[in-house]
ModelCIF file with pLDDT and N, C-alpha, C, O atoms, coordinates in Angstrom:
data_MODEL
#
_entry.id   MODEL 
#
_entity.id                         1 
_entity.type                       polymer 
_entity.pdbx_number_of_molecules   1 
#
_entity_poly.entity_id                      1 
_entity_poly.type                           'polypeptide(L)' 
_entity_poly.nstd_linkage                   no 
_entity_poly.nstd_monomer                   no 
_entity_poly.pdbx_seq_one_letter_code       
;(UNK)(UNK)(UNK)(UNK)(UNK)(UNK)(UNK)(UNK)(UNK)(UNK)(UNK)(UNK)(UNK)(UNK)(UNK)(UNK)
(UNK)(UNK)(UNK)(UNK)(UNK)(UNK)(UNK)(UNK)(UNK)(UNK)(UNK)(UNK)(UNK)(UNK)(UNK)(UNK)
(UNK)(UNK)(UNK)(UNK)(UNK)(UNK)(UNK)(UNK)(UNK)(UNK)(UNK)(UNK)
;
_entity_poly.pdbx_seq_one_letter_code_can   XXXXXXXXXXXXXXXXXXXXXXXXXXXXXXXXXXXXXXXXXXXX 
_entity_poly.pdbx_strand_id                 A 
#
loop_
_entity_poly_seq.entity_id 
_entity_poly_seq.num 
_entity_poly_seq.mon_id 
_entity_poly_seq.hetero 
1 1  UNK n 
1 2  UNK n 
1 3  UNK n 
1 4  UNK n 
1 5  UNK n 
1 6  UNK n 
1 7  UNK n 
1 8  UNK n 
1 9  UNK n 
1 10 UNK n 
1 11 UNK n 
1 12 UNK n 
1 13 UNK n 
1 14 UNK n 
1 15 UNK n 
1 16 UNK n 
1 17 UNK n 
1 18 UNK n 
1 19 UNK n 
1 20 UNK n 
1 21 UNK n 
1 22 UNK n 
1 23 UNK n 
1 24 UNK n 
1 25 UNK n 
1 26 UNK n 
1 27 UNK n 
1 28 UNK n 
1 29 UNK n 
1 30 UNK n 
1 31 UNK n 
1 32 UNK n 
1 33 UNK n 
1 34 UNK n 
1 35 UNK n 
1 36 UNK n 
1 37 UNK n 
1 38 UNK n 
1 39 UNK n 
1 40 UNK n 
1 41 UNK n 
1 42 UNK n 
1 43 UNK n 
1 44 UNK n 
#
_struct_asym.id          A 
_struct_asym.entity_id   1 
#
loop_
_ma_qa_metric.id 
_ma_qa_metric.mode 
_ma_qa_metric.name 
_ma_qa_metric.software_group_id 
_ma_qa_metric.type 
1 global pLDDT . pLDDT 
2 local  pLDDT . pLDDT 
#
_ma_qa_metric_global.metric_id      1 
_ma_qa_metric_global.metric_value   93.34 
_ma_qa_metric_global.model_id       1 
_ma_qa_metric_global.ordinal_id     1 
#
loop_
_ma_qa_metric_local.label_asym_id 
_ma_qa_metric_local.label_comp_id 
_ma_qa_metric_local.label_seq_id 
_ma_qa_metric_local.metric_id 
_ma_qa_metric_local.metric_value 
_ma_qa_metric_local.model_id 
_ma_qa_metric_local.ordinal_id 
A UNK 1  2 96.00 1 1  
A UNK 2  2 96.00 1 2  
A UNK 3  2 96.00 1 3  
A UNK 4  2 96.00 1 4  
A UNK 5  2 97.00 1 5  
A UNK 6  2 96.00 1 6  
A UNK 7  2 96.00 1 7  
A UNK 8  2 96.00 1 8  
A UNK 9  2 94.00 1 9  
A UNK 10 2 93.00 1 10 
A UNK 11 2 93.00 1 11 
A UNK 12 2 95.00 1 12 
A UNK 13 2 95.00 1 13 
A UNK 14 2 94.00 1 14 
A UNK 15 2 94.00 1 15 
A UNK 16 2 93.00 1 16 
A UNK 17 2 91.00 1 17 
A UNK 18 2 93.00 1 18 
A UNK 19 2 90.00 1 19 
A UNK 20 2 89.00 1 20 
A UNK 21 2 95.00 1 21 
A UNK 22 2 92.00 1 22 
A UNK 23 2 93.00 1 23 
A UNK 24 2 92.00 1 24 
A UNK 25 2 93.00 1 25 
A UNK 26 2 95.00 1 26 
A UNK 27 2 95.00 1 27 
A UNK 28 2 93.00 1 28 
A UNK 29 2 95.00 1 29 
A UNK 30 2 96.00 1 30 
A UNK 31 2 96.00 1 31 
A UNK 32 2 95.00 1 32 
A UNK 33 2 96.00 1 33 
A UNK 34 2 97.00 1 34 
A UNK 35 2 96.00 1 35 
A UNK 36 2 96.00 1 36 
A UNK 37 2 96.00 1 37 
A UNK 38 2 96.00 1 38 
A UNK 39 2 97.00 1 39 
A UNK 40 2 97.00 1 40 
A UNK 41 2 95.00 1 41 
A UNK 42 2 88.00 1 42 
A UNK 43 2 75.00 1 43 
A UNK 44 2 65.00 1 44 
#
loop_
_atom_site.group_PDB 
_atom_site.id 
_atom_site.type_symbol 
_atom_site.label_atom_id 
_atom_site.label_alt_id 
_atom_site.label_comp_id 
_atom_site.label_asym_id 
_atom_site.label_entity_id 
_atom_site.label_seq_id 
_atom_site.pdbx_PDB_ins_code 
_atom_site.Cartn_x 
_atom_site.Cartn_y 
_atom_site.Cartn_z 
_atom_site.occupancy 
_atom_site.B_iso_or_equiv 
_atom_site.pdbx_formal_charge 
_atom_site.auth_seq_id 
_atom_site.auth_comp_id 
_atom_site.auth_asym_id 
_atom_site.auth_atom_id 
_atom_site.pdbx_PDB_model_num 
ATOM 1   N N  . UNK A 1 1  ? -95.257  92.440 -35.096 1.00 96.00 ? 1  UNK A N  1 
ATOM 2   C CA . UNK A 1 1  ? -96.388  93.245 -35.574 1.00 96.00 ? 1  UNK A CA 1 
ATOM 3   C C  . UNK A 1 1  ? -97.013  92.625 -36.823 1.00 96.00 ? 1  UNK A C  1 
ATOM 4   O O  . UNK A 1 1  ? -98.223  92.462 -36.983 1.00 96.00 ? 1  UNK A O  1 
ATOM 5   N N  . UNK A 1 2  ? -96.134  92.326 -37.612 1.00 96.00 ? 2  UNK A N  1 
ATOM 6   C CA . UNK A 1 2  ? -96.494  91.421 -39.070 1.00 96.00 ? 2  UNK A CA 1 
ATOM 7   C C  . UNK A 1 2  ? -97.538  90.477 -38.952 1.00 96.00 ? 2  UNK A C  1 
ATOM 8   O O  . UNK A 1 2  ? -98.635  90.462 -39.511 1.00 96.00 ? 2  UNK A O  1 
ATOM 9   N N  . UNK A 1 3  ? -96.965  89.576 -38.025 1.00 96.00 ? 3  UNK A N  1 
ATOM 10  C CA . UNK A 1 3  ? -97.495  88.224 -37.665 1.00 96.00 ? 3  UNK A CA 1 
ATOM 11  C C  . UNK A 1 3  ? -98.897  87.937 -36.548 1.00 96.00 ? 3  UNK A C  1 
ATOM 12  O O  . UNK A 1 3  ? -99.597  86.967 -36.256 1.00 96.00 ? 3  UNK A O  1 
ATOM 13  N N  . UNK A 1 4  ? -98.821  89.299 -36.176 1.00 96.00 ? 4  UNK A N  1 
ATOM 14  C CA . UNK A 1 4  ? -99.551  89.812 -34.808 1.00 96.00 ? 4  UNK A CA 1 
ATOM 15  C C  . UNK A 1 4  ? -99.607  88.464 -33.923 1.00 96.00 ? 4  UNK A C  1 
ATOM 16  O O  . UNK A 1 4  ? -100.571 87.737 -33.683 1.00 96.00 ? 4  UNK A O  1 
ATOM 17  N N  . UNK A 1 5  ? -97.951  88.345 -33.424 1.00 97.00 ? 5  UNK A N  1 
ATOM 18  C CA . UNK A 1 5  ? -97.902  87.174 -32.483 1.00 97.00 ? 5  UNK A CA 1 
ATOM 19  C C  . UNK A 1 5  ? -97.987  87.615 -31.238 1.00 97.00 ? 5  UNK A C  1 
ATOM 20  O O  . UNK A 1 5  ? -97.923  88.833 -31.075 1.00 97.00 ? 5  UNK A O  1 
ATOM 21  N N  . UNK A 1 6  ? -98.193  86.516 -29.779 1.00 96.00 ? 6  UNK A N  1 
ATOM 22  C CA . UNK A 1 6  ? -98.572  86.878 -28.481 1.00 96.00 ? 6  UNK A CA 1 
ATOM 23  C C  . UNK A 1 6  ? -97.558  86.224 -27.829 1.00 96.00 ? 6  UNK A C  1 
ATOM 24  O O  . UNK A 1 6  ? -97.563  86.156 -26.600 1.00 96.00 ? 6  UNK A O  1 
ATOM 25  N N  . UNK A 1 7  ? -96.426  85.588 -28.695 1.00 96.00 ? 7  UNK A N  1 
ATOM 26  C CA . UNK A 1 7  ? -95.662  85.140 -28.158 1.00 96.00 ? 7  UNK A CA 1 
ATOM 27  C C  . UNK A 1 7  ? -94.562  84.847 -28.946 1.00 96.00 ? 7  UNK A C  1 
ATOM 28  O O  . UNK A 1 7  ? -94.672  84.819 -30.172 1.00 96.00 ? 7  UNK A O  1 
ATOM 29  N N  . UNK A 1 8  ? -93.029  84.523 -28.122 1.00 96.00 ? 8  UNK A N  1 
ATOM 30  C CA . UNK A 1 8  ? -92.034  84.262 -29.174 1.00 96.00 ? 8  UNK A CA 1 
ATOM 31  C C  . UNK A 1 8  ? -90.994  83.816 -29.024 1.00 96.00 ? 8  UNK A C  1 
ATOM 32  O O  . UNK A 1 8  ? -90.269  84.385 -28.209 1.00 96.00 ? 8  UNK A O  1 
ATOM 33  N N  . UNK A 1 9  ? -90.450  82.557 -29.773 1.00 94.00 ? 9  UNK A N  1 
ATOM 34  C CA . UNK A 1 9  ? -89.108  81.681 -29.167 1.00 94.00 ? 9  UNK A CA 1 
ATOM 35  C C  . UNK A 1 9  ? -88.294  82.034 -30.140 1.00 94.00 ? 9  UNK A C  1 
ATOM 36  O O  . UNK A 1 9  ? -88.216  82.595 -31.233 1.00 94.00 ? 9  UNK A O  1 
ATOM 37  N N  . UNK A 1 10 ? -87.704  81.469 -29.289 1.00 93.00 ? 10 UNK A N  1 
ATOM 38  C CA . UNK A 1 10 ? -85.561  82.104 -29.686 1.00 93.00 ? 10 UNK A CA 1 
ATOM 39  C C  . UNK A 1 10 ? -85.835  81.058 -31.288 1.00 93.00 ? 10 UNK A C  1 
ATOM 40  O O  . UNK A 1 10 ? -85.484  81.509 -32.379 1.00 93.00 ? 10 UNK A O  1 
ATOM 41  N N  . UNK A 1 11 ? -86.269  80.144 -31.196 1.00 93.00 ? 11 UNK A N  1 
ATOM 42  C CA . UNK A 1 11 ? -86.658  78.886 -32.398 1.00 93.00 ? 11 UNK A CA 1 
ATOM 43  C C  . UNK A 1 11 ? -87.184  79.181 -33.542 1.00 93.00 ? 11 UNK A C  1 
ATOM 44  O O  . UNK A 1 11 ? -86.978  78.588 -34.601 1.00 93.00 ? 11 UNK A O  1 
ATOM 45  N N  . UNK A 1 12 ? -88.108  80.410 -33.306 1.00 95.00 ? 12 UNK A N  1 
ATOM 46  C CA . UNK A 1 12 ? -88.831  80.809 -34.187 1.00 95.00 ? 12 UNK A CA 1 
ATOM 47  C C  . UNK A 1 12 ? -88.016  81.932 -35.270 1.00 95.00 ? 12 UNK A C  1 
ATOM 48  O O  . UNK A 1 12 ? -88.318  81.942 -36.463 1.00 95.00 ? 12 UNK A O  1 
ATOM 49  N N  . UNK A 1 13 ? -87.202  82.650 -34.836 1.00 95.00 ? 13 UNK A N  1 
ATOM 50  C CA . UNK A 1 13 ? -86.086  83.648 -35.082 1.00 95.00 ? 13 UNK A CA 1 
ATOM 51  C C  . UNK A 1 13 ? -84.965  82.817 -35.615 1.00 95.00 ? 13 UNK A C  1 
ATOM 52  O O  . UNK A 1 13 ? -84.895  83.088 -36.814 1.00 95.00 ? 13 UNK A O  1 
ATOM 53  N N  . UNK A 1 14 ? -84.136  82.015 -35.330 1.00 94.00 ? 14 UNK A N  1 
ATOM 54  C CA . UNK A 1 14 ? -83.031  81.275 -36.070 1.00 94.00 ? 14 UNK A CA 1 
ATOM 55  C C  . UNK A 1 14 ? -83.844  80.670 -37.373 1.00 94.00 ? 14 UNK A C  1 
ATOM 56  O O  . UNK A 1 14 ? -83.375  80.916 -38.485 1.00 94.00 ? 14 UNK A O  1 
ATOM 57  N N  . UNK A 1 15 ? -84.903  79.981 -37.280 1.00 94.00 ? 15 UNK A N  1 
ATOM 58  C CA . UNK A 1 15 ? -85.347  79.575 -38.198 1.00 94.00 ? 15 UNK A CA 1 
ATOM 59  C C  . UNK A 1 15 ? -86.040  80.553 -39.833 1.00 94.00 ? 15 UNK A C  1 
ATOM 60  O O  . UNK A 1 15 ? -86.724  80.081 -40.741 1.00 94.00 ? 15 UNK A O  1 
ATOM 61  N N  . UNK A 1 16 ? -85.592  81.786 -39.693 1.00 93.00 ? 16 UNK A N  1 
ATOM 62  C CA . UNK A 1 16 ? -85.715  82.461 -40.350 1.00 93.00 ? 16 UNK A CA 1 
ATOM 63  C C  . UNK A 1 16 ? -84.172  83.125 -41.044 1.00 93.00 ? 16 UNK A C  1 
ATOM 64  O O  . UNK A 1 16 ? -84.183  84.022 -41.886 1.00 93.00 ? 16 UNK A O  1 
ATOM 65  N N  . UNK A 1 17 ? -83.262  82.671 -40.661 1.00 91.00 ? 17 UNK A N  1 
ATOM 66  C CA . UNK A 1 17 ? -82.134  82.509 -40.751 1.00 91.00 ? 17 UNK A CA 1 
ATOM 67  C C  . UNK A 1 17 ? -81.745  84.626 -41.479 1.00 91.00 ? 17 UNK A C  1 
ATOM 68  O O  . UNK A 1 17 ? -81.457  85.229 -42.513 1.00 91.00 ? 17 UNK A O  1 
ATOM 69  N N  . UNK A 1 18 ? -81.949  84.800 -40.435 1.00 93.00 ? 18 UNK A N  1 
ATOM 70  C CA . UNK A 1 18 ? -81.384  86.347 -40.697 1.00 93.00 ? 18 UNK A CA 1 
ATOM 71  C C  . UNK A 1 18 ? -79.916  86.184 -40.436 1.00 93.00 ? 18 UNK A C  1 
ATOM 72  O O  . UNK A 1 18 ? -79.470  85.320 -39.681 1.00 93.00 ? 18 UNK A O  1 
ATOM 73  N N  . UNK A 1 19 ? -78.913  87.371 -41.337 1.00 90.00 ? 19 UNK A N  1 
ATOM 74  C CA . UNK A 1 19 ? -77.725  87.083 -41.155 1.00 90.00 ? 19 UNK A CA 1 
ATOM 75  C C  . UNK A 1 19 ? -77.426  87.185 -39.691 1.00 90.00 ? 19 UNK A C  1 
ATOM 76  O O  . UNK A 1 19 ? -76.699  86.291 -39.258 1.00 90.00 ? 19 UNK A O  1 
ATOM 77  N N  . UNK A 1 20 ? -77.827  88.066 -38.861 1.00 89.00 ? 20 UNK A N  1 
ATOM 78  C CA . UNK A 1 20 ? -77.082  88.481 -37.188 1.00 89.00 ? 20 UNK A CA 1 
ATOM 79  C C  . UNK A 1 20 ? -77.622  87.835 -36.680 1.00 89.00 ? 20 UNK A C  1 
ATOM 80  O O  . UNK A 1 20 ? -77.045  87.086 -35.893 1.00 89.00 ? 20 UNK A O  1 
ATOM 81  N N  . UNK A 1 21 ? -78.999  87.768 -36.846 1.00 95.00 ? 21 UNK A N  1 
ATOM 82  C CA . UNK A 1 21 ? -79.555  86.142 -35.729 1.00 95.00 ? 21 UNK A CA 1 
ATOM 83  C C  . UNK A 1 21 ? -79.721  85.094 -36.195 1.00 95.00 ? 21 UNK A C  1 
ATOM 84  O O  . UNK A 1 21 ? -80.809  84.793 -36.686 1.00 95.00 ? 21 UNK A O  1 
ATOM 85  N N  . UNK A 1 22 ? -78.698  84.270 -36.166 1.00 92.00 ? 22 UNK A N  1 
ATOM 86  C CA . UNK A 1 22 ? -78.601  82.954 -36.163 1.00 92.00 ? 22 UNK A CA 1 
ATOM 87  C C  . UNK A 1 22 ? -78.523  81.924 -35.019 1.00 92.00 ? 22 UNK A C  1 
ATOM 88  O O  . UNK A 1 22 ? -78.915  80.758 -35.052 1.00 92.00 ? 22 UNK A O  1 
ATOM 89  N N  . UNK A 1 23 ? -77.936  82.588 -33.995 1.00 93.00 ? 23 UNK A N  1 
ATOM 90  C CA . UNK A 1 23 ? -77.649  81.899 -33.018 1.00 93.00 ? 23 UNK A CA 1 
ATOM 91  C C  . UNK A 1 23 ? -78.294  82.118 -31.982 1.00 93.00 ? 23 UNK A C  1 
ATOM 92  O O  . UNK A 1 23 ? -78.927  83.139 -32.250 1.00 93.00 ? 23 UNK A O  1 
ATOM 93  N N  . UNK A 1 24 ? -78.595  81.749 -30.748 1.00 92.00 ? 24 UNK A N  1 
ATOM 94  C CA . UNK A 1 24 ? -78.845  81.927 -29.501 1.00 92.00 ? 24 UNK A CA 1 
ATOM 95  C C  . UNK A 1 24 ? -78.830  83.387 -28.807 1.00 92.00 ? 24 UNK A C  1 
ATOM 96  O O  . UNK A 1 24 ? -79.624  84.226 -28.382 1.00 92.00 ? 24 UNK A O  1 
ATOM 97  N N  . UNK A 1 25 ? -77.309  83.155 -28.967 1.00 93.00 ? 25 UNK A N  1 
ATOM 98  C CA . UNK A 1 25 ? -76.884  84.904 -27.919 1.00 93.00 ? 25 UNK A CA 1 
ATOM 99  C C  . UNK A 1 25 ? -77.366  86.054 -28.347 1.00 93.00 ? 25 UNK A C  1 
ATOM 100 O O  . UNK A 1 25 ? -77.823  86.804 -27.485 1.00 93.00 ? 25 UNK A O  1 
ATOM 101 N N  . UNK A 1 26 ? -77.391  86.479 -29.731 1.00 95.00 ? 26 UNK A N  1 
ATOM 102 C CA . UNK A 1 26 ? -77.614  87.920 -30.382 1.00 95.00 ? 26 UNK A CA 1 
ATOM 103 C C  . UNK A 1 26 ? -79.300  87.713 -30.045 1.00 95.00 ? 26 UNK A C  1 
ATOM 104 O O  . UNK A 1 26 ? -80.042  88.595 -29.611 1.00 95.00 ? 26 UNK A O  1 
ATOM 105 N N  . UNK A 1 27 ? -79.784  85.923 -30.456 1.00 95.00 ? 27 UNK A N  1 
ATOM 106 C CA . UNK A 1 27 ? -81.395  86.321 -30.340 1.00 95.00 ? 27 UNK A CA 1 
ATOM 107 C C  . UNK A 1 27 ? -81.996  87.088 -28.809 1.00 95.00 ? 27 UNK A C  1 
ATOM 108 O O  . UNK A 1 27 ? -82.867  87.942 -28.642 1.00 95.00 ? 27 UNK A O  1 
ATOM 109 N N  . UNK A 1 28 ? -81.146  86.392 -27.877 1.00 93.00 ? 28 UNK A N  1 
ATOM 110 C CA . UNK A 1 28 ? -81.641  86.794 -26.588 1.00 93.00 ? 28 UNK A CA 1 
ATOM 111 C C  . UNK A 1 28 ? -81.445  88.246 -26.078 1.00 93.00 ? 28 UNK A C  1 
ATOM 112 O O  . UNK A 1 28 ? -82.123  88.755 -25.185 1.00 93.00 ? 28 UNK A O  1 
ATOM 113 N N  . UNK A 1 29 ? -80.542  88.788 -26.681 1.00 95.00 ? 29 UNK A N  1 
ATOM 114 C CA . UNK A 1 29 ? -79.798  90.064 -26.118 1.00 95.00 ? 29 UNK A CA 1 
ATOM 115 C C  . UNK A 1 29 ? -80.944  90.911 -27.096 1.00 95.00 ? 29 UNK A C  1 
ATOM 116 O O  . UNK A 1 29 ? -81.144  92.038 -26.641 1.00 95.00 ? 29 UNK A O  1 
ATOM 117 N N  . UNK A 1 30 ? -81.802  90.582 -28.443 1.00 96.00 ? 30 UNK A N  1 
ATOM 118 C CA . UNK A 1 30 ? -82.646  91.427 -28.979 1.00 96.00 ? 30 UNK A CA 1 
ATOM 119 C C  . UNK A 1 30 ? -83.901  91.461 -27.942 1.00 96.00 ? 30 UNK A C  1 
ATOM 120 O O  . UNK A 1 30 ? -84.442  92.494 -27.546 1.00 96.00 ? 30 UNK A O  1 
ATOM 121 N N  . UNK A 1 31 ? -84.223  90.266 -27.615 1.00 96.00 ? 31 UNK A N  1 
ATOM 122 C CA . UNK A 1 31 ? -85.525  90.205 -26.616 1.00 96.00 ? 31 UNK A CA 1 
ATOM 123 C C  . UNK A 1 31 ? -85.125  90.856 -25.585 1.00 96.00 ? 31 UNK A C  1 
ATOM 124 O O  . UNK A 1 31 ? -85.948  91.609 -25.065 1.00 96.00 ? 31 UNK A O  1 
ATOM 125 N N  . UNK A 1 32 ? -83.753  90.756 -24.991 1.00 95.00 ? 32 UNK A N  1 
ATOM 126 C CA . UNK A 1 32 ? -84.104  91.725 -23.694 1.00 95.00 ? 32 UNK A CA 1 
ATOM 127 C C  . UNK A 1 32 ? -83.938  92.594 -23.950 1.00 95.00 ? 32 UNK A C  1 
ATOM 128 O O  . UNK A 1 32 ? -83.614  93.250 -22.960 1.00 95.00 ? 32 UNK A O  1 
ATOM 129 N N  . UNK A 1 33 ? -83.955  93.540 -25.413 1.00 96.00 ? 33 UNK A N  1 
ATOM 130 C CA . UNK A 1 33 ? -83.531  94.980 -25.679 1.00 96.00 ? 33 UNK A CA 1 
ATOM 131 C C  . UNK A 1 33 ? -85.224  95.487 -25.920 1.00 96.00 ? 33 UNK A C  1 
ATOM 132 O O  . UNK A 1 33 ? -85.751  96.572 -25.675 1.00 96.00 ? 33 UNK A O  1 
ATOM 133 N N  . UNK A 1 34 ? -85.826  94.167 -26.522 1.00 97.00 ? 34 UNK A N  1 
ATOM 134 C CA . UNK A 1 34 ? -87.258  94.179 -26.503 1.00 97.00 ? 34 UNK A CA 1 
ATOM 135 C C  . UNK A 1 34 ? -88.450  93.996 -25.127 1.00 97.00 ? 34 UNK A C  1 
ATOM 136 O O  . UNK A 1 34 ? -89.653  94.222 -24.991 1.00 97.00 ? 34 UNK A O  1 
ATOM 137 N N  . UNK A 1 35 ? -87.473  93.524 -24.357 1.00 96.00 ? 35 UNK A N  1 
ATOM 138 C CA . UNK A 1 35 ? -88.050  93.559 -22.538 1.00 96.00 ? 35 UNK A CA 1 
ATOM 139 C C  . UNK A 1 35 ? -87.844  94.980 -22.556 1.00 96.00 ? 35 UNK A C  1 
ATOM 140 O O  . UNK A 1 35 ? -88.803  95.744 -22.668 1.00 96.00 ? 35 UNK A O  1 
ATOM 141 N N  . UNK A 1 36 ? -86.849  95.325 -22.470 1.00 96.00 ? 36 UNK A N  1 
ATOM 142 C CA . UNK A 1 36 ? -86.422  96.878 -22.005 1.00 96.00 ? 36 UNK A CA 1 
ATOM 143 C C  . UNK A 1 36 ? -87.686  97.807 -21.976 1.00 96.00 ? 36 UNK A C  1 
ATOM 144 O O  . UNK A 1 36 ? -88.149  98.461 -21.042 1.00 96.00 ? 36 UNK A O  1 
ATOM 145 N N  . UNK A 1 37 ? -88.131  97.666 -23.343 1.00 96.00 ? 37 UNK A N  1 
ATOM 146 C CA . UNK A 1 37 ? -89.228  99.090 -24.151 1.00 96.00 ? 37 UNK A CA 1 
ATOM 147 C C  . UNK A 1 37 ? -90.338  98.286 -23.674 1.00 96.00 ? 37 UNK A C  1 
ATOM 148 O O  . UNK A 1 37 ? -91.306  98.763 -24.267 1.00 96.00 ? 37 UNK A O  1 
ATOM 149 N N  . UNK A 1 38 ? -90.878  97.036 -22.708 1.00 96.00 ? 38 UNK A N  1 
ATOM 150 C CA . UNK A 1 38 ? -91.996  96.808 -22.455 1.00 96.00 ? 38 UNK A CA 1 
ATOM 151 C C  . UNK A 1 38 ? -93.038  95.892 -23.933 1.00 96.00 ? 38 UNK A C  1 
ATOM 152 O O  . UNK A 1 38 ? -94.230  95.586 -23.918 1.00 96.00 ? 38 UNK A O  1 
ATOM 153 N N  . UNK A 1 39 ? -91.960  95.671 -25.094 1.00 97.00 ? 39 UNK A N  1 
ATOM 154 C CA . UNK A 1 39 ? -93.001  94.769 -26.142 1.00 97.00 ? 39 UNK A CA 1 
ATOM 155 C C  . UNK A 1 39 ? -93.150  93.210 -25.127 1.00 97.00 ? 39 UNK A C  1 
ATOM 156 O O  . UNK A 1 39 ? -94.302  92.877 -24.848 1.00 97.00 ? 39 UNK A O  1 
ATOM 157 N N  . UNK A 1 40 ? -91.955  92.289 -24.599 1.00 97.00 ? 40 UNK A N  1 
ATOM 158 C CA . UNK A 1 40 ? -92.078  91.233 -24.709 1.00 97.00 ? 40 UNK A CA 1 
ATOM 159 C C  . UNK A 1 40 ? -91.704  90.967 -22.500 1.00 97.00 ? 40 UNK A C  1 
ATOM 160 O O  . UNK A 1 40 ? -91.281  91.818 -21.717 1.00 97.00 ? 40 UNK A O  1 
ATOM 161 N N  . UNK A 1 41 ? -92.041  89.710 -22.253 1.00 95.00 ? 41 UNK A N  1 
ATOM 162 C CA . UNK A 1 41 ? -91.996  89.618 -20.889 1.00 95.00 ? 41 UNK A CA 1 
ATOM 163 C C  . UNK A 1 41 ? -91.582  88.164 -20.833 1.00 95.00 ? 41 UNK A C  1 
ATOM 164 O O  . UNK A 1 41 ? -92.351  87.316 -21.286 1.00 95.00 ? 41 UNK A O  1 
ATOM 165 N N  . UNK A 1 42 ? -89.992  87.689 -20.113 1.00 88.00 ? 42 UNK A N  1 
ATOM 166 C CA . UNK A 1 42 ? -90.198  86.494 -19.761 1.00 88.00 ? 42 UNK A CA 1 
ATOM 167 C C  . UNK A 1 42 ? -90.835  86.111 -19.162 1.00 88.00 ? 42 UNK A C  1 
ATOM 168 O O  . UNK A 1 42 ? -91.062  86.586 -18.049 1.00 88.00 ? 42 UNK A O  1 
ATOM 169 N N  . UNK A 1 43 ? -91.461  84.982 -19.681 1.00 75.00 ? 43 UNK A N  1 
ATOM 170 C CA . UNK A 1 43 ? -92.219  84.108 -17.873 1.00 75.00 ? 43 UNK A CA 1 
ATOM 171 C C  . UNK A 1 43 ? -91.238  83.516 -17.527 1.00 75.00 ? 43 UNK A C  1 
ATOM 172 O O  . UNK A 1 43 ? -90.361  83.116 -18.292 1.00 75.00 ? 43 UNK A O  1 
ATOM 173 N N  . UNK A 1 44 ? -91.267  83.352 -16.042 1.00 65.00 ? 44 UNK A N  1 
ATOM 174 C CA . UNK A 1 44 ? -91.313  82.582 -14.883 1.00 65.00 ? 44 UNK A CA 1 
ATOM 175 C C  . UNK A 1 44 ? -90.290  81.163 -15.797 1.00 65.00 ? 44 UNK A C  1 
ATOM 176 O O  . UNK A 1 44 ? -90.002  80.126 -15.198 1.00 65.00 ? 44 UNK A O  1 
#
């Protein structure tokens, strides 16, 4: 919402070095908690 982005990599999130997402797994398991509620959509 901050950033008013249209899109968003796992790359972009570690690199902000929050303590729980640092890594891979926690980032992905937030996006699909964020698929869930309809904010974000993998492509293909």
């Amino acid at each position: 919402k901050r950033k008013r982005l249209d899109k968003i990599r796992v790359g972009d999130i570690t690199k902000m070095a929050w303590q729980e997402l640092r890594e891979r797994k926690p980032i992905e398991a937030a996006f699909e908690a964020l698929e869930d509620v309809d904010w974000l959509r993998k492509p293909a």
